[in-house]
PDB file of N, CA and C in Angstrom:
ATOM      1  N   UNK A   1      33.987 -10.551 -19.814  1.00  0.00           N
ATOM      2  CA  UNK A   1      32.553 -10.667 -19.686  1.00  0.00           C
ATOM      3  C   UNK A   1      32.003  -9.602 -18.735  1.00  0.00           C
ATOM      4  N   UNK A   2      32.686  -9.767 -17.709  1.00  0.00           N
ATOM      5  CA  UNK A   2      32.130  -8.322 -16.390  1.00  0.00           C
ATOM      6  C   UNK A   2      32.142  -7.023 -17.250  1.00  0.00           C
ATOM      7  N   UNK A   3      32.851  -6.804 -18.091  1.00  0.00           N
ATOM      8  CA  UNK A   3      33.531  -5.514 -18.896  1.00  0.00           C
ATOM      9  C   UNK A   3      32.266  -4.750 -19.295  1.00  0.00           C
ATOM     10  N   UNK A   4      31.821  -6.122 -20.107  1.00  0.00           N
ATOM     11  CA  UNK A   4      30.603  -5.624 -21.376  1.00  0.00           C
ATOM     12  C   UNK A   4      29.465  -5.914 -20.585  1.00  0.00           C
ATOM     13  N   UNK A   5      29.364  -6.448 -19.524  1.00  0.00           N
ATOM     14  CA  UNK A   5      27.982  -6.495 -18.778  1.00  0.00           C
ATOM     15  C   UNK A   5      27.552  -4.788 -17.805  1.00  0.00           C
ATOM     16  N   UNK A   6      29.083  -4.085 -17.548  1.00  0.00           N
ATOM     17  CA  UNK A   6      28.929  -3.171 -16.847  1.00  0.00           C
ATOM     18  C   UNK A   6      28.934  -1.856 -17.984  1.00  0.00           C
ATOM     19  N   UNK A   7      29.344  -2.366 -18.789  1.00  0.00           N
ATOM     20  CA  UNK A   7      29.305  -1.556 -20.250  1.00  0.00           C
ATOM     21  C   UNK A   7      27.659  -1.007 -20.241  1.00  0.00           C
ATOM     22  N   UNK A   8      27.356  -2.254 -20.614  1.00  0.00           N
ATOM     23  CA  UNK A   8      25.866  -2.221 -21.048  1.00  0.00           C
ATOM     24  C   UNK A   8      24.909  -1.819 -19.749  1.00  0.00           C
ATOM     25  N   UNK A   9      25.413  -1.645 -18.765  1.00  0.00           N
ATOM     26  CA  UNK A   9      24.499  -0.912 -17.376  1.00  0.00           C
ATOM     27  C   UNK A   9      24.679   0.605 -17.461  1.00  0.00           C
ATOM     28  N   UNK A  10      25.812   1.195 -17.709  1.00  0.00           N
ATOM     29  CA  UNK A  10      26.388   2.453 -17.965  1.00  0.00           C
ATOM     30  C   UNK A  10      25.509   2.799 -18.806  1.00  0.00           C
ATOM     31  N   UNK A  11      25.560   2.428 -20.066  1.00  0.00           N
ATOM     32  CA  UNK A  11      24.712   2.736 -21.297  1.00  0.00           C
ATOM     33  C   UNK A  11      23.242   3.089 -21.267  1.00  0.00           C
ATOM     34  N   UNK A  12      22.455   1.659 -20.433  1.00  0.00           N
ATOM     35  CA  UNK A  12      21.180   1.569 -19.958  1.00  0.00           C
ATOM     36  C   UNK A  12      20.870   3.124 -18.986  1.00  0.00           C
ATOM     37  N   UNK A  13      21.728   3.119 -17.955  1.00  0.00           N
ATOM     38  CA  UNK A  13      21.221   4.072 -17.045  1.00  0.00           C
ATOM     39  C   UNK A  13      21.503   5.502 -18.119  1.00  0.00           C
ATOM     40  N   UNK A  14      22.174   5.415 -18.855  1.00  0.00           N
ATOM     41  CA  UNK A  14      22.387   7.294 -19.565  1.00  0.00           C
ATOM     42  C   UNK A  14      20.880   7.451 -20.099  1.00  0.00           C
ATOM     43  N   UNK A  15      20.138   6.190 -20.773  1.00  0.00           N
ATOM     44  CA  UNK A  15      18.738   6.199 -21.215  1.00  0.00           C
ATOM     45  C   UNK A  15      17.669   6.694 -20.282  1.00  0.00           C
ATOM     46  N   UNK A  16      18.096   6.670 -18.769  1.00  0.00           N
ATOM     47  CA  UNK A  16      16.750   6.396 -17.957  1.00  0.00           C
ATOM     48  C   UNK A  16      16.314   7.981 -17.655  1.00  0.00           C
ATOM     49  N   UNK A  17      15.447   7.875 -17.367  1.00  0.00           N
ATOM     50  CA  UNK A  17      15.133   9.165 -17.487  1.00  0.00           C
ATOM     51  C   UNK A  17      14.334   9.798 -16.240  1.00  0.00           C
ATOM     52  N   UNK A  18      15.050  10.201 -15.178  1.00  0.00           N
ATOM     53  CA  UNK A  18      15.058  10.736 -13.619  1.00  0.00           C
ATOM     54  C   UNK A  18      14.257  11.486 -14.122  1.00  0.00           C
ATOM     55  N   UNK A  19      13.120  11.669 -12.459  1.00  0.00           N
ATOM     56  CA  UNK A  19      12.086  12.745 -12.462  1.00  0.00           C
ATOM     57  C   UNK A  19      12.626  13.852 -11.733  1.00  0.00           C
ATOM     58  N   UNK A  20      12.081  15.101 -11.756  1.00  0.00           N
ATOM     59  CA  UNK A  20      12.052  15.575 -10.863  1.00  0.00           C
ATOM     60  C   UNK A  20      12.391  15.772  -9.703  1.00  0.00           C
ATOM     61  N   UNK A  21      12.840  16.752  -9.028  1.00  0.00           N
ATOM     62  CA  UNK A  21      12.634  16.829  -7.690  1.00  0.00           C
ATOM     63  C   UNK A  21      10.858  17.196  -7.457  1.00  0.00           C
ATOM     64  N   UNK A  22      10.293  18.099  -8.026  1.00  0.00           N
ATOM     65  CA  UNK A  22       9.154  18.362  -7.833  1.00  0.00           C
ATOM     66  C   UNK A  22       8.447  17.235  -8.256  1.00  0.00           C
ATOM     67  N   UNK A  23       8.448  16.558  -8.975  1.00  0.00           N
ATOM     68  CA  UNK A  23       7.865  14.490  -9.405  1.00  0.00           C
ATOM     69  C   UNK A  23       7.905  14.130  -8.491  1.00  0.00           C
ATOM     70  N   UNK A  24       8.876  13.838  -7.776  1.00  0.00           N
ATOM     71  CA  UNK A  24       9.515  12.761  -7.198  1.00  0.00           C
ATOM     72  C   UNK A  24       8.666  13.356  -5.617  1.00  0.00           C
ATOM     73  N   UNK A  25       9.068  14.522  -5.382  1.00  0.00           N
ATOM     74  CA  UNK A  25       7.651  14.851  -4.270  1.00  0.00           C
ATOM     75  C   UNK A  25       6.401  14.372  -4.236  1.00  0.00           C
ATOM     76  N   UNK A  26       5.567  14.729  -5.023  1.00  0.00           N
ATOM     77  CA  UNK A  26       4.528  14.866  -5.333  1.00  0.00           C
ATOM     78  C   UNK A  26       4.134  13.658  -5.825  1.00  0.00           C
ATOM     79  N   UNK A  27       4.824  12.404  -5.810  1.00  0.00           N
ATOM     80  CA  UNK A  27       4.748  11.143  -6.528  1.00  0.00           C
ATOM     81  C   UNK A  27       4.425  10.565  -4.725  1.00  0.00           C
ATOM     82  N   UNK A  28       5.427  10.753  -4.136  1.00  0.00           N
ATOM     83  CA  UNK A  28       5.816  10.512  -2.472  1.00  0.00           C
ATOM     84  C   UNK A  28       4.521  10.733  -2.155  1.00  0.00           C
ATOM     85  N   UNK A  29       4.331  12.127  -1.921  1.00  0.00           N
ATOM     86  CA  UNK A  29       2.922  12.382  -1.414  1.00  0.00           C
ATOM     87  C   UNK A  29       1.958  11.756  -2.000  1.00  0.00           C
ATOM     88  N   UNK A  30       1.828  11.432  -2.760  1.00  0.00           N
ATOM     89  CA  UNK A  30       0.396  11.215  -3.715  1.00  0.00           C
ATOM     90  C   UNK A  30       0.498   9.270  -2.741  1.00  0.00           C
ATOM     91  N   UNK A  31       1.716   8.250  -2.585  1.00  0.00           N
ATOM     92  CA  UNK A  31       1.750   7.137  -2.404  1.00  0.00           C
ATOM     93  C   UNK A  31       1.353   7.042  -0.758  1.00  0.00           C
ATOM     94  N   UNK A  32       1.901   8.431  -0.234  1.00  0.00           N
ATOM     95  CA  UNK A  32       1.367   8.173   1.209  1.00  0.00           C
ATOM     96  C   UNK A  32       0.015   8.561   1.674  1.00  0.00           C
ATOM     97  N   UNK A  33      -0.393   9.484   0.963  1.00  0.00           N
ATOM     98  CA  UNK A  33      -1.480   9.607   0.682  1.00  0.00           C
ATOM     99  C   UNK A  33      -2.716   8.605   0.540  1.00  0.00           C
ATOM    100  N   UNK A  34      -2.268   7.769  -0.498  1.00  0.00           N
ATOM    101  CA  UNK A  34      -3.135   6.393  -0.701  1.00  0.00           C
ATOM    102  C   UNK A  34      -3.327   4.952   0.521  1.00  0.00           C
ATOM    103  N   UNK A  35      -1.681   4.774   0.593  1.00  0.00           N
ATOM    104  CA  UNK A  35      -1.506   4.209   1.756  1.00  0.00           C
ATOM    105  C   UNK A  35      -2.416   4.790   2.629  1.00  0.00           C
ATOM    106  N   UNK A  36      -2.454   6.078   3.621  1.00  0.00           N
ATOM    107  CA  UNK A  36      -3.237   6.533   4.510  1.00  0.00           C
ATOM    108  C   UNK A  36      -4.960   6.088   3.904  1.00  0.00           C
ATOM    109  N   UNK A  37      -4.814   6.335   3.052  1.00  0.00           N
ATOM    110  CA  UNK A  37      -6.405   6.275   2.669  1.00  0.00           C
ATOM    111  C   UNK A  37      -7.070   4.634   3.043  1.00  0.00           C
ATOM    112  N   UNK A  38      -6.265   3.825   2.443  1.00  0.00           N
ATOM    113  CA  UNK A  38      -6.531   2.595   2.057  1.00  0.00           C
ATOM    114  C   UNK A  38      -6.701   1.745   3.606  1.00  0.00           C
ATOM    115  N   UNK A  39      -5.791   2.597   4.812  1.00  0.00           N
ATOM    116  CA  UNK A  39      -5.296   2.015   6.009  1.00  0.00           C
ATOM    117  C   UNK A  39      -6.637   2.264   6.607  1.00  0.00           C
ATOM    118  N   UNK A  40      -7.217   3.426   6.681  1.00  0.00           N
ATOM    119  CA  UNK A  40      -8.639   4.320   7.304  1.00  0.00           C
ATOM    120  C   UNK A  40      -9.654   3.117   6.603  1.00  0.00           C
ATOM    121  N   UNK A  41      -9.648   2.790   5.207  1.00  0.00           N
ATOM    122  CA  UNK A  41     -10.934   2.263   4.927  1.00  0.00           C
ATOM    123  C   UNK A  41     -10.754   0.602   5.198  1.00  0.00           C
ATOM    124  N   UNK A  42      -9.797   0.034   5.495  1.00  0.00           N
ATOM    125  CA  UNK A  42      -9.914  -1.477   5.609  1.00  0.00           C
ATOM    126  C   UNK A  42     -10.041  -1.567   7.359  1.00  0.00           C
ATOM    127  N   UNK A  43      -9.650  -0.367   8.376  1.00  0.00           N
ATOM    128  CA  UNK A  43      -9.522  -0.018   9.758  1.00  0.00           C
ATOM    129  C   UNK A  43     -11.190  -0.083   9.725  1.00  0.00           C
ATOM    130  N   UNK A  44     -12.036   0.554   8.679  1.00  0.00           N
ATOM    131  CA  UNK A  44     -13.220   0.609   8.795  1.00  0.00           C
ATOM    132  C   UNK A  44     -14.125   0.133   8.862  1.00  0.00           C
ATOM    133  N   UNK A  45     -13.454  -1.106   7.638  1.00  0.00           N
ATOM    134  CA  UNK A  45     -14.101  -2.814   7.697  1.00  0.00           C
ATOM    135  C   UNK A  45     -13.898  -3.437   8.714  1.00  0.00           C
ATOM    136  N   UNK A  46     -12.691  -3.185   9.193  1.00  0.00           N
ATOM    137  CA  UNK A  46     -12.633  -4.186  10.091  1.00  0.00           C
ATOM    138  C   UNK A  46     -13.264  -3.714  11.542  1.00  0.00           C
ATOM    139  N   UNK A  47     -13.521  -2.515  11.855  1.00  0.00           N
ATOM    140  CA  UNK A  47     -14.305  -2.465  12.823  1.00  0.00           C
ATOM    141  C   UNK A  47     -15.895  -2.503  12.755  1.00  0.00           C
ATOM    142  N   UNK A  48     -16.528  -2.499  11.198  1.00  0.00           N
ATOM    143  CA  UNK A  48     -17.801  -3.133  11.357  1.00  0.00           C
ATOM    144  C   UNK A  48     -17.507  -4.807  11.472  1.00  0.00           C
ATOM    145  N   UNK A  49     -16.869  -5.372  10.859  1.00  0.00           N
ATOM    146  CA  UNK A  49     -16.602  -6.858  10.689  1.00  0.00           C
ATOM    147  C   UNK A  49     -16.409  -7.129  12.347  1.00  0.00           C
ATOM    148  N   UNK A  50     -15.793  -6.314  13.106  1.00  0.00           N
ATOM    149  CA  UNK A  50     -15.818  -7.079  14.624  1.00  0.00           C
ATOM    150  C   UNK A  50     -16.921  -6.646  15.572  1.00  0.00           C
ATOM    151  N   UNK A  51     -17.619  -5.581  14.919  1.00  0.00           N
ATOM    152  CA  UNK A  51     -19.277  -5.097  15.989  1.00  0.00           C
ATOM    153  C   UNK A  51     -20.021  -6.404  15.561  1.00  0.00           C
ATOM    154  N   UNK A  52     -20.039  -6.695  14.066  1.00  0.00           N
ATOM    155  CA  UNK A  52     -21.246  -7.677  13.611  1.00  0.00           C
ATOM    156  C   UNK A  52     -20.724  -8.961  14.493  1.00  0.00           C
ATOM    157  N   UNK A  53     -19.807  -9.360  14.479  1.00  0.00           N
ATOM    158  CA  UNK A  53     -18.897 -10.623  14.830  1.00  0.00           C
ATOM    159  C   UNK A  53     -19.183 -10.429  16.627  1.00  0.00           C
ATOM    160  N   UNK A  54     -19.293  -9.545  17.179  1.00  0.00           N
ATOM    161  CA  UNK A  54     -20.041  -9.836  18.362  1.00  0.00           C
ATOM    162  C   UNK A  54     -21.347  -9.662  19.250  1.00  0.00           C
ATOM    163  N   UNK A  55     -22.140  -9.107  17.634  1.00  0.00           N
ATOM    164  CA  UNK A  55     -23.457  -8.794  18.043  1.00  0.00           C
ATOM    165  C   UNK A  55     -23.869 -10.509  17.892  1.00  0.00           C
ATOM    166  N   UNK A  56     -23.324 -11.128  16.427  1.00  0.00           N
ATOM    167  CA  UNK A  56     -23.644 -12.517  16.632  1.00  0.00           C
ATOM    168  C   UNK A  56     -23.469 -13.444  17.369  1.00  0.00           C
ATOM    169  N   UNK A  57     -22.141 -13.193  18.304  1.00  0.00           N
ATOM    170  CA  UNK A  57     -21.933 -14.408  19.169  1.00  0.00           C
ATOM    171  C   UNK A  57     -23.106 -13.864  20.210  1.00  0.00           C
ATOM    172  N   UNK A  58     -23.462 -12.696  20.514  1.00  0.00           N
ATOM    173  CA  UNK A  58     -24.268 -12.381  21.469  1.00  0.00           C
ATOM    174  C   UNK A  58     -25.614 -12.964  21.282  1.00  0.00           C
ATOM    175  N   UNK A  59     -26.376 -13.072  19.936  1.00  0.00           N
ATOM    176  CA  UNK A  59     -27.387 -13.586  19.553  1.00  0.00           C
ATOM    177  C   UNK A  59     -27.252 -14.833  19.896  1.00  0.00           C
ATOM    178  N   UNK A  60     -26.219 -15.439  19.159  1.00  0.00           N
ATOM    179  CA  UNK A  60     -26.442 -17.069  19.104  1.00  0.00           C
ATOM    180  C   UNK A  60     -26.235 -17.548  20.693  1.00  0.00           C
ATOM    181  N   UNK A  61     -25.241 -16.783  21.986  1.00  0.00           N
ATOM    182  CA  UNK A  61     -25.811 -16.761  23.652  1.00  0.00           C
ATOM    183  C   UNK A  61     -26.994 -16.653  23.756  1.00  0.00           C
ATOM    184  N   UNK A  62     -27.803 -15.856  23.266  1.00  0.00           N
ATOM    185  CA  UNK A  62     -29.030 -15.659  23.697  1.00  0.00           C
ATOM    186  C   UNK A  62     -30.288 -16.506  23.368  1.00  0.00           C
ATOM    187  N   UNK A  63     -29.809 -17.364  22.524  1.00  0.00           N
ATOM    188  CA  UNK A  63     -30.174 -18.434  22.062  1.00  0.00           C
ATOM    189  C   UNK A  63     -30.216 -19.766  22.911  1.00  0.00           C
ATOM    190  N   UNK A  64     -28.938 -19.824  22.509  1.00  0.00           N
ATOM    191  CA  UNK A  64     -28.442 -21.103  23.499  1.00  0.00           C
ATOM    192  C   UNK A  64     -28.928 -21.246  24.729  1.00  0.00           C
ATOM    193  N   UNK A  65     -28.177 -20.192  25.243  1.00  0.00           N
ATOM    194  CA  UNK A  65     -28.316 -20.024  26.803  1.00  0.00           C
ATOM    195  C   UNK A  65     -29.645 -19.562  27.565  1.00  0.00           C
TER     196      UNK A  65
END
């Protein structure tokens, strides 16, 4: 059973079909790239989300108090 299971992995991988070195760069870059992007714009939300979040507690002090 192990025989024909490693059979059939051998077989599978001769099908697969490796990129590049120049792909495989440029695939890299392109993912860190996004990552970086995605990190800057939710960093962005979240620093309006915590100005608003203490302009309000400041209001609702100024209220109260």
């Amino acid at each position: 059973m192990a025989k024909g299971f490693f059979k059939g992995v051998r077989a599978e991988l001769k099908k697969v079909v490796w990129p590049t070195r120049k792909q495989l760069i440029n695939n890299t870059v392109l993912v860190v790239a996004l990552i970086l992007a995605f990190a800057v714009i939710i960093f962005g939300f979240d620093m309006i989300i915590q100005l608003l979040d203490g302009k309000l507690w400041d209001l609702i002090e100024s209220k109260i108090g």
